[in-house]
PDB file of N, CA and C in Angstrom:
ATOM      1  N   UNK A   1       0.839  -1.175   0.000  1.00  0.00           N
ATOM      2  CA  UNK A   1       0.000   0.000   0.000  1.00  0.00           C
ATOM      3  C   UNK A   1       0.889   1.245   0.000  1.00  0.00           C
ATOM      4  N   UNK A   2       0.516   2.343  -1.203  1.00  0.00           N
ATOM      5  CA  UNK A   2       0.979   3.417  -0.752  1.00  0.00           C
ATOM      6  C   UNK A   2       1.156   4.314   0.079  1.00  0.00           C
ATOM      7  N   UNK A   3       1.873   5.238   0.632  1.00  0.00           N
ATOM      8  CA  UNK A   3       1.985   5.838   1.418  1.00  0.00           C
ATOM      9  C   UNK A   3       2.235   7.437   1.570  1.00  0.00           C
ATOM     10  N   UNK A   4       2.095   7.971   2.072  1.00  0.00           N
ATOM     11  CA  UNK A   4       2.339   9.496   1.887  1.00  0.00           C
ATOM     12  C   UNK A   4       2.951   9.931   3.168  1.00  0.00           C
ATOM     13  N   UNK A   5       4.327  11.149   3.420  1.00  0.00           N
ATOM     14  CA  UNK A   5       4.489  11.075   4.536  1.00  0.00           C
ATOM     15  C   UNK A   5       4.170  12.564   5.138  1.00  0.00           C
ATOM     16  N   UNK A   6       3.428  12.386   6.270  1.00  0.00           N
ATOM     17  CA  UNK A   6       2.786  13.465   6.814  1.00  0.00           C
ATOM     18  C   UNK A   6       4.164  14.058   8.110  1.00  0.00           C
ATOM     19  N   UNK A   7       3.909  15.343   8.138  1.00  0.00           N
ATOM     20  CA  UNK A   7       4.646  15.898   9.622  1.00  0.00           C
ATOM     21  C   UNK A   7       3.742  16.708  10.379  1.00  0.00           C
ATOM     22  N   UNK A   8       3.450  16.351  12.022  1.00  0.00           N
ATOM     23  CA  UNK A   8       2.926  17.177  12.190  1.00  0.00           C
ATOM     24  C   UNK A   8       3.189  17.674  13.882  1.00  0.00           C
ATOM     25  N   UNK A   9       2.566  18.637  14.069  1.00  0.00           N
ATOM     26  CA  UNK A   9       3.674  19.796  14.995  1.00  0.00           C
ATOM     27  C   UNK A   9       2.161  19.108  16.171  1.00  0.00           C
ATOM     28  N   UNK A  10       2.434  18.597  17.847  1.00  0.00           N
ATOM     29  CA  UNK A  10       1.699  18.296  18.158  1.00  0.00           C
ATOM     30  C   UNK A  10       2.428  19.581  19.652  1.00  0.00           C
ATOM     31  N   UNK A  11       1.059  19.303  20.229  1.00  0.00           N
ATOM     32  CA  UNK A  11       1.568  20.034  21.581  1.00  0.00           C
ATOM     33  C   UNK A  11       2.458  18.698  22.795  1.00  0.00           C
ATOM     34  N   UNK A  12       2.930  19.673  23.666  1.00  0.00           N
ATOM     35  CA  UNK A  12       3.251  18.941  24.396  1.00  0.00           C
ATOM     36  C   UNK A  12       2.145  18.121  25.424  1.00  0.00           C
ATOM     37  N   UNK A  13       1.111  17.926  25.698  1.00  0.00           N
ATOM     38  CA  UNK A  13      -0.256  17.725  26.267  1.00  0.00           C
ATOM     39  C   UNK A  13      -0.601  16.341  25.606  1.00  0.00           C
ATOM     40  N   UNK A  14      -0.873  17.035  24.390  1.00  0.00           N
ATOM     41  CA  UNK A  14      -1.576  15.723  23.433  1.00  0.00           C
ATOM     42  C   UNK A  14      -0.079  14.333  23.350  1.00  0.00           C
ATOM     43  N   UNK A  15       0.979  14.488  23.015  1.00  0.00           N
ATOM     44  CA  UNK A  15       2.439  13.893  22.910  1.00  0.00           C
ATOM     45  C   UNK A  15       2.315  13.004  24.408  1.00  0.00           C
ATOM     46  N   UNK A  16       1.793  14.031  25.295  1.00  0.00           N
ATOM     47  CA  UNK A  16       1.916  13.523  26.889  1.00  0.00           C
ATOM     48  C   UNK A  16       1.116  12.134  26.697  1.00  0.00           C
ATOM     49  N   UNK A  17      -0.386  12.411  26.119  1.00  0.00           N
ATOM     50  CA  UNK A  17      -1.468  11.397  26.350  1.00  0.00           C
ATOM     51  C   UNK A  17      -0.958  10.718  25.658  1.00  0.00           C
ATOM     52  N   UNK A  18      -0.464  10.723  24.492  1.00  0.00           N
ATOM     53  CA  UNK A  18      -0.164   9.701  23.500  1.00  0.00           C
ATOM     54  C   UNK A  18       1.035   8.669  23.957  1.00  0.00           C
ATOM     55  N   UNK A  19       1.620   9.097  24.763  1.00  0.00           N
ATOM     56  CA  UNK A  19       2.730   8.157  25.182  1.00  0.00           C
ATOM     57  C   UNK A  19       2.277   7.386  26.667  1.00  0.00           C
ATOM     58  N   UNK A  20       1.298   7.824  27.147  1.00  0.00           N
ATOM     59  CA  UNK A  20       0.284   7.506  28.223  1.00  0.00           C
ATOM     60  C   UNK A  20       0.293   6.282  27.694  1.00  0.00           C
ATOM     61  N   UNK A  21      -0.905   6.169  26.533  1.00  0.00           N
ATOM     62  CA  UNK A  21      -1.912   5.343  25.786  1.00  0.00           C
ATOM     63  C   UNK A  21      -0.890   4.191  25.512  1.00  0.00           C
ATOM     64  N   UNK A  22       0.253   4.492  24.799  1.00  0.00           N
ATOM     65  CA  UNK A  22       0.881   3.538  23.762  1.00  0.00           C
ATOM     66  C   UNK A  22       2.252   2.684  25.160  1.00  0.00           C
ATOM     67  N   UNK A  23       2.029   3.151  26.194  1.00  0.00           N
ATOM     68  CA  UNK A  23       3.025   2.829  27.444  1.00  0.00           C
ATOM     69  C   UNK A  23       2.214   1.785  28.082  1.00  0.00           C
ATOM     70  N   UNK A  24       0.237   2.238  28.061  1.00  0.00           N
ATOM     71  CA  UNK A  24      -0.335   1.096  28.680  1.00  0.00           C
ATOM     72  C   UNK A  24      -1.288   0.310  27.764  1.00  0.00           C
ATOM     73  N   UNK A  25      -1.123   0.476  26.599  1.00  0.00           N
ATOM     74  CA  UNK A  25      -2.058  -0.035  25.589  1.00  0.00           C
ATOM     75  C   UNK A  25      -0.790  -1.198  25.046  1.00  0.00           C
ATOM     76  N   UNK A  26      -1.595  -1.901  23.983  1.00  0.00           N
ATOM     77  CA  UNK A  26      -1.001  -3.151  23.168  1.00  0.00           C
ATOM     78  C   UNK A  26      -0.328  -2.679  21.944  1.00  0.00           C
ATOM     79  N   UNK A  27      -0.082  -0.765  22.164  1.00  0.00           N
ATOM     80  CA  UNK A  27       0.352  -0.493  20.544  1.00  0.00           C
ATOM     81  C   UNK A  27       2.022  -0.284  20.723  1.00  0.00           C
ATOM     82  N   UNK A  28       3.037  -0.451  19.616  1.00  0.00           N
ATOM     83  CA  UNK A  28       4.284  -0.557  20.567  1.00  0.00           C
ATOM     84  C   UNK A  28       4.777   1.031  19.853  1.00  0.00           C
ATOM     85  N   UNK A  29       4.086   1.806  18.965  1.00  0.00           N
ATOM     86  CA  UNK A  29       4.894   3.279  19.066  1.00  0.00           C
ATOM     87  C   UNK A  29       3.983   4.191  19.068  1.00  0.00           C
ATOM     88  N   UNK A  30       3.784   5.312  19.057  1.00  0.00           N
ATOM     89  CA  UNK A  30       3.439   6.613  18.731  1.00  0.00           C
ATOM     90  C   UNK A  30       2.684   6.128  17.407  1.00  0.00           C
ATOM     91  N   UNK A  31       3.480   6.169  16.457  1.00  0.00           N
ATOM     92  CA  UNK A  31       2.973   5.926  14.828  1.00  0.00           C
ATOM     93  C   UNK A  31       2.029   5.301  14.971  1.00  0.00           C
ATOM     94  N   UNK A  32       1.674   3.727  15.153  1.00  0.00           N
ATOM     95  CA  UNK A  32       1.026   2.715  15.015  1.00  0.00           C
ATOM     96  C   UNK A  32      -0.195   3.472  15.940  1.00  0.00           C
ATOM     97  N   UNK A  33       0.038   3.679  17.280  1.00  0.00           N
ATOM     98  CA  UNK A  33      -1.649   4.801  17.436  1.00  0.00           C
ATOM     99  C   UNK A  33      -1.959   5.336  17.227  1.00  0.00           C
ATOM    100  N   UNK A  34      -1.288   6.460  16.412  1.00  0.00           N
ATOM    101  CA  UNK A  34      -2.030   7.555  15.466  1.00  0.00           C
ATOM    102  C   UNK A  34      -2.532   7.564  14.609  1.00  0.00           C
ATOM    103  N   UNK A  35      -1.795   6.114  13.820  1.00  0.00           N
ATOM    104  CA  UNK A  35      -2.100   5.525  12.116  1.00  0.00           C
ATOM    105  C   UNK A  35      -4.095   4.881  12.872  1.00  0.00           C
ATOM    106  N   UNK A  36      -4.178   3.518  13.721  1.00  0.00           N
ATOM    107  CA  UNK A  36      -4.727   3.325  14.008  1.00  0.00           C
ATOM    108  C   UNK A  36      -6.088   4.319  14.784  1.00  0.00           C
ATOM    109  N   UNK A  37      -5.791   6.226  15.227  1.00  0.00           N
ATOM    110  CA  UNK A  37      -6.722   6.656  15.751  1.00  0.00           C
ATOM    111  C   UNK A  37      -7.484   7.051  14.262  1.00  0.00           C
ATOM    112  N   UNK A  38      -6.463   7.368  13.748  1.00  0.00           N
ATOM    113  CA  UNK A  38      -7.011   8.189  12.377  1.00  0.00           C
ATOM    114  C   UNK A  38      -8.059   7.636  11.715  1.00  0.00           C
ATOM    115  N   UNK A  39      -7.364   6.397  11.419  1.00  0.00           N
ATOM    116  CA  UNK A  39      -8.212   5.250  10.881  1.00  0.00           C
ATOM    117  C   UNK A  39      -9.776   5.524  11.241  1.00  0.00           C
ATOM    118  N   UNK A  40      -9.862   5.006  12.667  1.00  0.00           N
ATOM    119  CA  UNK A  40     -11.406   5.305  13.478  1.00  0.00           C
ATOM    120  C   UNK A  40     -11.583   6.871  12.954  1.00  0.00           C
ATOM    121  N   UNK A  41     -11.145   7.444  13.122  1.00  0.00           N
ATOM    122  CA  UNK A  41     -11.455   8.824  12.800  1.00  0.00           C
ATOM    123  C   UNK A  41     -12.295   8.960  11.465  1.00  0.00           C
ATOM    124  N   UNK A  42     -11.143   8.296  10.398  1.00  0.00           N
ATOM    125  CA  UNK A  42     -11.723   9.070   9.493  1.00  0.00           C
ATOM    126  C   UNK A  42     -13.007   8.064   8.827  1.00  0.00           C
ATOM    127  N   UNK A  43     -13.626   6.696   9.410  1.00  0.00           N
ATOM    128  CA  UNK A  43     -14.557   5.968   9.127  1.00  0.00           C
ATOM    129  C   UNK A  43     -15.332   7.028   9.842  1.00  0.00           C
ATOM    130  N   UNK A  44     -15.791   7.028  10.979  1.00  0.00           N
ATOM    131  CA  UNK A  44     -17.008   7.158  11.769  1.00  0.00           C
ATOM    132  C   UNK A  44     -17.202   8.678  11.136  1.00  0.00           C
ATOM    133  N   UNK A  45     -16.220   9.882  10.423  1.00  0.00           N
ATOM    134  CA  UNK A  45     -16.398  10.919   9.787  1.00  0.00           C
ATOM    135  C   UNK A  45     -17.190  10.319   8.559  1.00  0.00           C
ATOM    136  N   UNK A  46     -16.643   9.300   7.860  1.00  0.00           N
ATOM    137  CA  UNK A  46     -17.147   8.712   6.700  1.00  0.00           C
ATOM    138  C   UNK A  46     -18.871   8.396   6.968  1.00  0.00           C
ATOM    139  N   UNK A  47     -19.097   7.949   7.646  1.00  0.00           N
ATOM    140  CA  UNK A  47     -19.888   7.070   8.747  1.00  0.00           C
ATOM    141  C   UNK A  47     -21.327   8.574   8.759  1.00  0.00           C
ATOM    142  N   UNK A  48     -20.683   9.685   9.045  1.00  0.00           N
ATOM    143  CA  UNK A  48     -21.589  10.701   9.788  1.00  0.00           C
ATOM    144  C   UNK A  48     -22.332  11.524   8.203  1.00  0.00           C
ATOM    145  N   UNK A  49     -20.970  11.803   7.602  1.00  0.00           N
ATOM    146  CA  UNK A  49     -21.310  12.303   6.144  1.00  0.00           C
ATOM    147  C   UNK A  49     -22.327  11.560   5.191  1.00  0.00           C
ATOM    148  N   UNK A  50     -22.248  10.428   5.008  1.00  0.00           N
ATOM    149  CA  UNK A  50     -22.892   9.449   5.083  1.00  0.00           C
ATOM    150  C   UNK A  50     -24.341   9.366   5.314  1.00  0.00           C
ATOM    151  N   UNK A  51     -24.657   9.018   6.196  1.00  0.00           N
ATOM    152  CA  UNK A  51     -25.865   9.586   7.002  1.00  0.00           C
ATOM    153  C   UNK A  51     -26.450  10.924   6.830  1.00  0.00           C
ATOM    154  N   UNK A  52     -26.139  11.962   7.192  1.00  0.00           N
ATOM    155  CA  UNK A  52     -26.318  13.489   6.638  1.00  0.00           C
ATOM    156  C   UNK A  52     -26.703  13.417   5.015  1.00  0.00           C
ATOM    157  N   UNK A  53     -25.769  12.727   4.395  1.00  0.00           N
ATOM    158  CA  UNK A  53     -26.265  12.482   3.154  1.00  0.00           C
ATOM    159  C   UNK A  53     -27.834  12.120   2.296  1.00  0.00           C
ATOM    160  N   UNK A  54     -27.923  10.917   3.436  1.00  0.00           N
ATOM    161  CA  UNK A  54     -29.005  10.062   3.146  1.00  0.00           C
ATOM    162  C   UNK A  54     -30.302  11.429   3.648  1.00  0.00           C
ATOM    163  N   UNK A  55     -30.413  11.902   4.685  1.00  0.00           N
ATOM    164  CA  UNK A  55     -31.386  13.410   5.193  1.00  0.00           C
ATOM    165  C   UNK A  55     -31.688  14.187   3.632  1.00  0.00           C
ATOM    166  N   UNK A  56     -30.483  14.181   2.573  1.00  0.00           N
ATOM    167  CA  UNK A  56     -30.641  15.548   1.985  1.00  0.00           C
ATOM    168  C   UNK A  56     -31.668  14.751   1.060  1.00  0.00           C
ATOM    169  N   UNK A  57     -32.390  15.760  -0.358  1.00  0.00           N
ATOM    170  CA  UNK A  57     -32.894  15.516  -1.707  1.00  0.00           C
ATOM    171  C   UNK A  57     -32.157  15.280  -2.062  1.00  0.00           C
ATOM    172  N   UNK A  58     -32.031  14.464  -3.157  1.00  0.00           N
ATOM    173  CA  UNK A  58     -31.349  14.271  -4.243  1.00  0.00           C
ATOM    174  C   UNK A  58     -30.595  15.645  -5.182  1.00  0.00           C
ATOM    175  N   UNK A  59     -31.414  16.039  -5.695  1.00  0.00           N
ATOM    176  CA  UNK A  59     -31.248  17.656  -6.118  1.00  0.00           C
ATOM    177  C   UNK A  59     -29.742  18.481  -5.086  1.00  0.00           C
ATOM    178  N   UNK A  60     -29.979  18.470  -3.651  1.00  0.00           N
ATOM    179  CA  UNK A  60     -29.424  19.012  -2.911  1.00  0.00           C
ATOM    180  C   UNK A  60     -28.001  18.427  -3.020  1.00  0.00           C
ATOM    181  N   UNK A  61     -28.353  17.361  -2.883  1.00  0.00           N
ATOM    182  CA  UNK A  61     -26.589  16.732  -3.118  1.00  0.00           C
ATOM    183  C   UNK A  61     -25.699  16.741  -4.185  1.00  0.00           C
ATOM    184  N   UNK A  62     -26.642  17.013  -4.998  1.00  0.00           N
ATOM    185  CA  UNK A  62     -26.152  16.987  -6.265  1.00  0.00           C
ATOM    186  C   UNK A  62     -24.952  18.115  -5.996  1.00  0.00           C
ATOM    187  N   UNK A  63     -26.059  19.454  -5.924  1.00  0.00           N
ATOM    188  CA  UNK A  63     -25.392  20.816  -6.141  1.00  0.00           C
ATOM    189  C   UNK A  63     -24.065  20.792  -4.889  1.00  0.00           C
ATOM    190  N   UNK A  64     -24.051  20.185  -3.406  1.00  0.00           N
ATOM    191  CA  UNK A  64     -23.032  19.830  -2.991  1.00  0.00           C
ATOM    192  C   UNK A  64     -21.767  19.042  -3.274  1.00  0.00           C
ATOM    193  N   UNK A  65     -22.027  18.554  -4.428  1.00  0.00           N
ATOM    194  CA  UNK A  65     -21.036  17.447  -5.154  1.00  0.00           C
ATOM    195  C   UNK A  65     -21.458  16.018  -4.556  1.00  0.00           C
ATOM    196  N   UNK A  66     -22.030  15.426  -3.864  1.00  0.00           N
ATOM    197  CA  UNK A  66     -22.509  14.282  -2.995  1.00  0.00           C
ATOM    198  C   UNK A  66     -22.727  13.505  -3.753  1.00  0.00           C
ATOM    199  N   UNK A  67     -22.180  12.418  -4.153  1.00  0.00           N
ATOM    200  CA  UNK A  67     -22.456  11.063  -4.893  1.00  0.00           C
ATOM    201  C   UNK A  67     -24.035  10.428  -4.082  1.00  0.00           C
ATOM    202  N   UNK A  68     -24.828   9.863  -5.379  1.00  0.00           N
ATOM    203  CA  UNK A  68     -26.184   9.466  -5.033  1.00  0.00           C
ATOM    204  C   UNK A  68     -26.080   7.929  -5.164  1.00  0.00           C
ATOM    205  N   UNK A  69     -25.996   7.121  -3.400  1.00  0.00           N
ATOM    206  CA  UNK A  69     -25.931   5.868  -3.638  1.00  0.00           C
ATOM    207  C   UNK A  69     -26.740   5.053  -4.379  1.00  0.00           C
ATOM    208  N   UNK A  70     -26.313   4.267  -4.606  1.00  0.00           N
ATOM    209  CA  UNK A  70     -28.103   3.141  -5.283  1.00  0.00           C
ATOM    210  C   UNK A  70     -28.243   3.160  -4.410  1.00  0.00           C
ATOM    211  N   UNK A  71     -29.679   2.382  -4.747  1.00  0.00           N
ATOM    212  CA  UNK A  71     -30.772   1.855  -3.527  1.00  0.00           C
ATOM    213  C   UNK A  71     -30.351   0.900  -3.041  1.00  0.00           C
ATOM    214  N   UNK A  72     -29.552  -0.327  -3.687  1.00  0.00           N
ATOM    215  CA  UNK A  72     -28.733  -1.496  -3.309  1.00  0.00           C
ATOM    216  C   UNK A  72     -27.842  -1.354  -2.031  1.00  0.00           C
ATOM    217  N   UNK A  73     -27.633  -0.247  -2.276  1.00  0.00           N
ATOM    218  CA  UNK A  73     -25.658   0.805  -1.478  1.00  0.00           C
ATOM    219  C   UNK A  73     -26.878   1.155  -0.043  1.00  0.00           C
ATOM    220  N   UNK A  74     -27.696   2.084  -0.555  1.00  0.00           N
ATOM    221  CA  UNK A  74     -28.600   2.497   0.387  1.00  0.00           C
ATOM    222  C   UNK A  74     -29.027   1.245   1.640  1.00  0.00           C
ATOM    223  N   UNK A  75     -29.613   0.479   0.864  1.00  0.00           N
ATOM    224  CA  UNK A  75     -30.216  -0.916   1.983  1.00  0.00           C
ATOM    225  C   UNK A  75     -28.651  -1.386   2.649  1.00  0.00           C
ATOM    226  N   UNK A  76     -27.743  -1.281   1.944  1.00  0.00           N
ATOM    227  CA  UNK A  76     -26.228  -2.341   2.483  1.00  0.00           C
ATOM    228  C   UNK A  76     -26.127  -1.368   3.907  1.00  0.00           C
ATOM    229  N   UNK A  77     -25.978   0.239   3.489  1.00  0.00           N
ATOM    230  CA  UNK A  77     -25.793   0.694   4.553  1.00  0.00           C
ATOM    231  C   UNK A  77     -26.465   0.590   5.809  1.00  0.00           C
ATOM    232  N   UNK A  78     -27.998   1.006   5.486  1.00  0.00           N
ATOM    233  CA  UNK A  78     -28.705   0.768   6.269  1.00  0.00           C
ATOM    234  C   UNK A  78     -28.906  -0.791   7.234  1.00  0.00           C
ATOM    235  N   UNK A  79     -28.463  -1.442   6.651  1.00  0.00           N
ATOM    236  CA  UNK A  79     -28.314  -2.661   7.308  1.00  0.00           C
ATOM    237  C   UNK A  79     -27.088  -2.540   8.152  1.00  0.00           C
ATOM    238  N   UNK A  80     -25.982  -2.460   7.687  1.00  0.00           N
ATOM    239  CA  UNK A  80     -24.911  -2.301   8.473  1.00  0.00           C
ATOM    240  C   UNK A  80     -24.915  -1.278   9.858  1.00  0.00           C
ATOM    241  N   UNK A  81     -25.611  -0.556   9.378  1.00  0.00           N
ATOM    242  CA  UNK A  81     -25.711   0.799  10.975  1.00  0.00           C
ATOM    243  C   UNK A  81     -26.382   0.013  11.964  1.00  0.00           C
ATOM    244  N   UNK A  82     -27.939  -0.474  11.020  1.00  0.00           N
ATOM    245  CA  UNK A  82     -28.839  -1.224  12.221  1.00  0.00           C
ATOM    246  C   UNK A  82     -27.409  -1.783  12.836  1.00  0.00           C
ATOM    247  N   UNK A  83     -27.132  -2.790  12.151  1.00  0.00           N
ATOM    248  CA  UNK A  83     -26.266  -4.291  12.686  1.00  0.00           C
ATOM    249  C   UNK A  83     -25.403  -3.231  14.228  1.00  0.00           C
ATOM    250  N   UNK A  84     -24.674  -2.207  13.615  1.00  0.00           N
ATOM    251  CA  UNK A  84     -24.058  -1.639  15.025  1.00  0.00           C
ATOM    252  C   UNK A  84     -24.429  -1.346  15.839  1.00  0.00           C
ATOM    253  N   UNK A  85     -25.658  -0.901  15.574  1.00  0.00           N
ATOM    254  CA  UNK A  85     -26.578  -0.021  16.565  1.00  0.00           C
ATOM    255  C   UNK A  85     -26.757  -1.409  17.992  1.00  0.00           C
ATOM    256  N   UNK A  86     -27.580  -2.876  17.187  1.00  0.00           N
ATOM    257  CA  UNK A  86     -27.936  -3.307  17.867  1.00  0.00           C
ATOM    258  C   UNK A  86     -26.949  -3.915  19.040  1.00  0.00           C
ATOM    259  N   UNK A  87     -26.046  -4.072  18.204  1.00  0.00           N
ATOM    260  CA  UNK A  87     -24.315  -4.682  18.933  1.00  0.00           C
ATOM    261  C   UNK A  87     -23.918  -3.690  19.722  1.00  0.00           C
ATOM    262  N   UNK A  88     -24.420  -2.286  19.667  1.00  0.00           N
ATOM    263  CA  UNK A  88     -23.729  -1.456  20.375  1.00  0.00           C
ATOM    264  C   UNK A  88     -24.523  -0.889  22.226  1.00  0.00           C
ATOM    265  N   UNK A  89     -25.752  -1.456  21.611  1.00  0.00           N
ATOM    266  CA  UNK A  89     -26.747  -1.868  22.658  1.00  0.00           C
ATOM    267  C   UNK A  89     -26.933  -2.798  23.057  1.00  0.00           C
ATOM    268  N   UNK A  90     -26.156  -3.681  22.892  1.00  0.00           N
ATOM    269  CA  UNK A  90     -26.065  -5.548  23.233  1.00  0.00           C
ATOM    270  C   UNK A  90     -27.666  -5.980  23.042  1.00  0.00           C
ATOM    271  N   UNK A  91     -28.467  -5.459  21.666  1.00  0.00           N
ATOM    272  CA  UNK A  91     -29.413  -6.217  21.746  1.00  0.00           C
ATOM    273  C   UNK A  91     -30.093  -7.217  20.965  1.00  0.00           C
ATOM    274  N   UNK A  92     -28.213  -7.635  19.871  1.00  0.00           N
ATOM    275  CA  UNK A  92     -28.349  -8.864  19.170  1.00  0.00           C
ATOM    276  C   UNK A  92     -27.884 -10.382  19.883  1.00  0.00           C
TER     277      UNK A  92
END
Protein backbone atom coordinates (compact mmCIF):
# COMPACT_ATOMS: atom_id res chain seq x y z
CA UNK A 1 0.00 0.00 0.00
CA UNK A 2 0.98 3.42 -0.75
CA UNK A 3 1.98 5.84 1.42
CA UNK A 4 2.34 9.50 1.89
CA UNK A 5 4.49 11.07 4.54
CA UNK A 6 2.79 13.46 6.81
CA UNK A 7 4.65 15.90 9.62
CA UNK A 8 2.93 17.18 12.19
CA UNK A 9 3.67 19.80 14.99
CA UNK A 10 1.70 18.30 18.16
CA UNK A 11 1.57 20.03 21.58
CA UNK A 12 3.25 18.94 24.40
CA UNK A 13 -0.26 17.73 26.27
CA UNK A 14 -1.58 15.72 23.43
CA UNK A 15 2.44 13.89 22.91
CA UNK A 16 1.92 13.52 26.89
CA UNK A 17 -1.47 11.40 26.35
CA UNK A 18 -0.16 9.70 23.50
CA UNK A 19 2.73 8.16 25.18
CA UNK A 20 0.28 7.51 28.22
CA UNK A 21 -1.91 5.34 25.79
CA UNK A 22 0.88 3.54 23.76
CA UNK A 23 3.03 2.83 27.44
CA UNK A 24 -0.34 1.10 28.68
CA UNK A 25 -2.06 -0.04 25.59
CA UNK A 26 -1.00 -3.15 23.17
CA UNK A 27 0.35 -0.49 20.54
CA UNK A 28 4.28 -0.56 20.57
CA UNK A 29 4.89 3.28 19.07
CA UNK A 30 3.44 6.61 18.73
CA UNK A 31 2.97 5.93 14.83
CA UNK A 32 1.03 2.72 15.02
CA UNK A 33 -1.65 4.80 17.44
CA UNK A 34 -2.03 7.56 15.47
CA UNK A 35 -2.10 5.52 12.12
CA UNK A 36 -4.73 3.32 14.01
CA UNK A 37 -6.72 6.66 15.75
CA UNK A 38 -7.01 8.19 12.38
CA UNK A 39 -8.21 5.25 10.88
CA UNK A 40 -11.41 5.30 13.48
CA UNK A 41 -11.45 8.82 12.80
CA UNK A 42 -11.72 9.07 9.49
CA UNK A 43 -14.56 5.97 9.13
CA UNK A 44 -17.01 7.16 11.77
CA UNK A 45 -16.40 10.92 9.79
CA UNK A 46 -17.15 8.71 6.70
CA UNK A 47 -19.89 7.07 8.75
CA UNK A 48 -21.59 10.70 9.79
CA UNK A 49 -21.31 12.30 6.14
CA UNK A 50 -22.89 9.45 5.08
CA UNK A 51 -25.87 9.59 7.00
CA UNK A 52 -26.32 13.49 6.64
CA UNK A 53 -26.27 12.48 3.15
CA UNK A 54 -29.00 10.06 3.15
CA UNK A 55 -31.39 13.41 5.19
CA UNK A 56 -30.64 15.55 1.98
CA UNK A 57 -32.89 15.52 -1.71
CA UNK A 58 -31.35 14.27 -4.24
CA UNK A 59 -31.25 17.66 -6.12
CA UNK A 60 -29.42 19.01 -2.91
CA UNK A 61 -26.59 16.73 -3.12
CA UNK A 62 -26.15 16.99 -6.26
CA UNK A 63 -25.39 20.82 -6.14
CA UNK A 64 -23.03 19.83 -2.99
CA UNK A 65 -21.04 17.45 -5.15
CA UNK A 66 -22.51 14.28 -3.00
CA UNK A 67 -22.46 11.06 -4.89
CA UNK A 68 -26.18 9.47 -5.03
CA UNK A 69 -25.93 5.87 -3.64
CA UNK A 70 -28.10 3.14 -5.28
CA UNK A 71 -30.77 1.86 -3.53
CA UNK A 72 -28.73 -1.50 -3.31
CA UNK A 73 -25.66 0.80 -1.48
CA UNK A 74 -28.60 2.50 0.39
CA UNK A 75 -30.22 -0.92 1.98
CA UNK A 76 -26.23 -2.34 2.48
CA UNK A 77 -25.79 0.69 4.55
CA UNK A 78 -28.70 0.77 6.27
CA UNK A 79 -28.31 -2.66 7.31
CA UNK A 80 -24.91 -2.30 8.47
CA UNK A 81 -25.71 0.80 10.98
CA UNK A 82 -28.84 -1.22 12.22
CA UNK A 83 -26.27 -4.29 12.69
CA UNK A 84 -24.06 -1.64 15.03
CA UNK A 85 -26.58 -0.02 16.56
CA UNK A 86 -27.94 -3.31 17.87
CA UNK A 87 -24.32 -4.68 18.93
CA UNK A 88 -23.73 -1.46 20.38
CA UNK A 89 -26.75 -1.87 22.66
CA UNK A 90 -26.07 -5.55 23.23
CA UNK A 91 -29.41 -6.22 21.75
CA UNK A 92 -28.35 -8.86 19.17
Amino acid sequence: MASDLVHLRLGNKLIDGIDFVVKNTLFDTRTEFIKETLRKEVSEQKKKILIESLRRKPAEMKKLGIKIPSNEKLRKIREELGNELLKKYDLK
